[in-house]
C-alpha atoms as a PDB file:
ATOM      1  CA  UNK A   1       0.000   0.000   0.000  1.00  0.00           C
ATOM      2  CA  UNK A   2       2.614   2.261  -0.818  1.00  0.00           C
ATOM      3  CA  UNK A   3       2.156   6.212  -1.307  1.00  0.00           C
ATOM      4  CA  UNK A   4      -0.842   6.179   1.402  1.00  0.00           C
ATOM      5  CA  UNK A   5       0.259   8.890   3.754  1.00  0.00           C
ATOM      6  CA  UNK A   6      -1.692  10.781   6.271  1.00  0.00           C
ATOM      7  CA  UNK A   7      -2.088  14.621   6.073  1.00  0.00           C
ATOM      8  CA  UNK A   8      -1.650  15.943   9.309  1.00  0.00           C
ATOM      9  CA  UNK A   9      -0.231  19.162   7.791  1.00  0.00           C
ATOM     10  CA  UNK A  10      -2.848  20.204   5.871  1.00  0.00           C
ATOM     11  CA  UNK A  11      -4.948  20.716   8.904  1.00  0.00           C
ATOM     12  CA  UNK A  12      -3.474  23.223  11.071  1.00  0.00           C
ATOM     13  CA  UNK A  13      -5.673  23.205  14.562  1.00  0.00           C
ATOM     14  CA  UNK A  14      -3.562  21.301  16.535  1.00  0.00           C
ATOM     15  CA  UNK A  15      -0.625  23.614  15.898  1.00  0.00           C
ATOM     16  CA  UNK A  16      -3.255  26.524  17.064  1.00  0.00           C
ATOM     17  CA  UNK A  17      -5.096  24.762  19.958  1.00  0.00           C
ATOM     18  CA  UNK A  18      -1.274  23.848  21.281  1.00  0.00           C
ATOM     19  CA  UNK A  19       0.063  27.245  21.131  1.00  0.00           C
ATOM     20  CA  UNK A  20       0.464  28.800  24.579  1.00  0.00           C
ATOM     21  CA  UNK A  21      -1.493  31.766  25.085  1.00  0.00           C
ATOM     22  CA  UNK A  22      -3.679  31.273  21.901  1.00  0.00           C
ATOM     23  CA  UNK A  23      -7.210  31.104  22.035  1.00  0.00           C
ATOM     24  CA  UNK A  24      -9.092  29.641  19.059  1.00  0.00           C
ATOM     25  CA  UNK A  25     -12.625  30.429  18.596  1.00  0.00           C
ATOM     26  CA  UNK A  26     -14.683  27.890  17.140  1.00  0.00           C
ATOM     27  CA  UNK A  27     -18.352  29.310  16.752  1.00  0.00           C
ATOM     28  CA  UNK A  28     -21.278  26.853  15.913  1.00  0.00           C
ATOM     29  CA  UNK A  29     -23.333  29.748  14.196  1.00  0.00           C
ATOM     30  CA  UNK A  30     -22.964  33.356  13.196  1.00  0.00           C
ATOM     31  CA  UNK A  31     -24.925  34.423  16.210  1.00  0.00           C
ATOM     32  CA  UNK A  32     -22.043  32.876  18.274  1.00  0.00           C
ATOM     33  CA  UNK A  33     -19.389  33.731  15.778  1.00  0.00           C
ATOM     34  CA  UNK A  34     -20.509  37.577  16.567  1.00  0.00           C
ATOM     35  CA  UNK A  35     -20.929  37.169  20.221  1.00  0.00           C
ATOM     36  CA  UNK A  36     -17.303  35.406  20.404  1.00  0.00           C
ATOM     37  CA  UNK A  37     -15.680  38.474  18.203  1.00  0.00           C
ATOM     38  CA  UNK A  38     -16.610  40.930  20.349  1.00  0.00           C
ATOM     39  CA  UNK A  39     -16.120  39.014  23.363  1.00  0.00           C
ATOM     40  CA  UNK A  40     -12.786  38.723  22.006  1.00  0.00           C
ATOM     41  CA  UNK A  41     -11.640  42.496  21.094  1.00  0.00           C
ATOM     42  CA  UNK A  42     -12.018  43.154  24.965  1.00  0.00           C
ATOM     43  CA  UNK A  43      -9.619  40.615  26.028  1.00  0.00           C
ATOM     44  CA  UNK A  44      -5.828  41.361  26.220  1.00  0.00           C
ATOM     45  CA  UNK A  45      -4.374  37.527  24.937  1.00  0.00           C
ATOM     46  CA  UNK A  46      -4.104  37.066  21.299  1.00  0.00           C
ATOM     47  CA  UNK A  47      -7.323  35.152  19.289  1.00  0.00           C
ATOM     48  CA  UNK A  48      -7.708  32.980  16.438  1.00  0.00           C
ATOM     49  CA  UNK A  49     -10.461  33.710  14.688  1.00  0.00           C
ATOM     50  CA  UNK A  50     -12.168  30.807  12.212  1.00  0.00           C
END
């Protein structure tokens, strides 16, 4: 089965929820995508928004 490999690095959240000090935002709607953005302007550690 060769040239199977897995792509881990396509799909960069783990390298964002493992960052110290990072805060990713992951809203279910845009109601809580809006709530979460503003929530998030207040706040004085860094945010990922997606």
């Amino acid at each position: 089965m060769g040239g199977r490999n897995q792509h881990h690095s396509e799909s960069p959240e783990a390298y964002f929820a493992h960052t110290p000090g990072l805060r990713v935002l992951c809203p279910s709607g845009p109601h809580d995508a809006y709530d979460l953005l503003g929530r998030s302007h207040g706040r004085p550690r860094r945010a990922r928004h997606r």
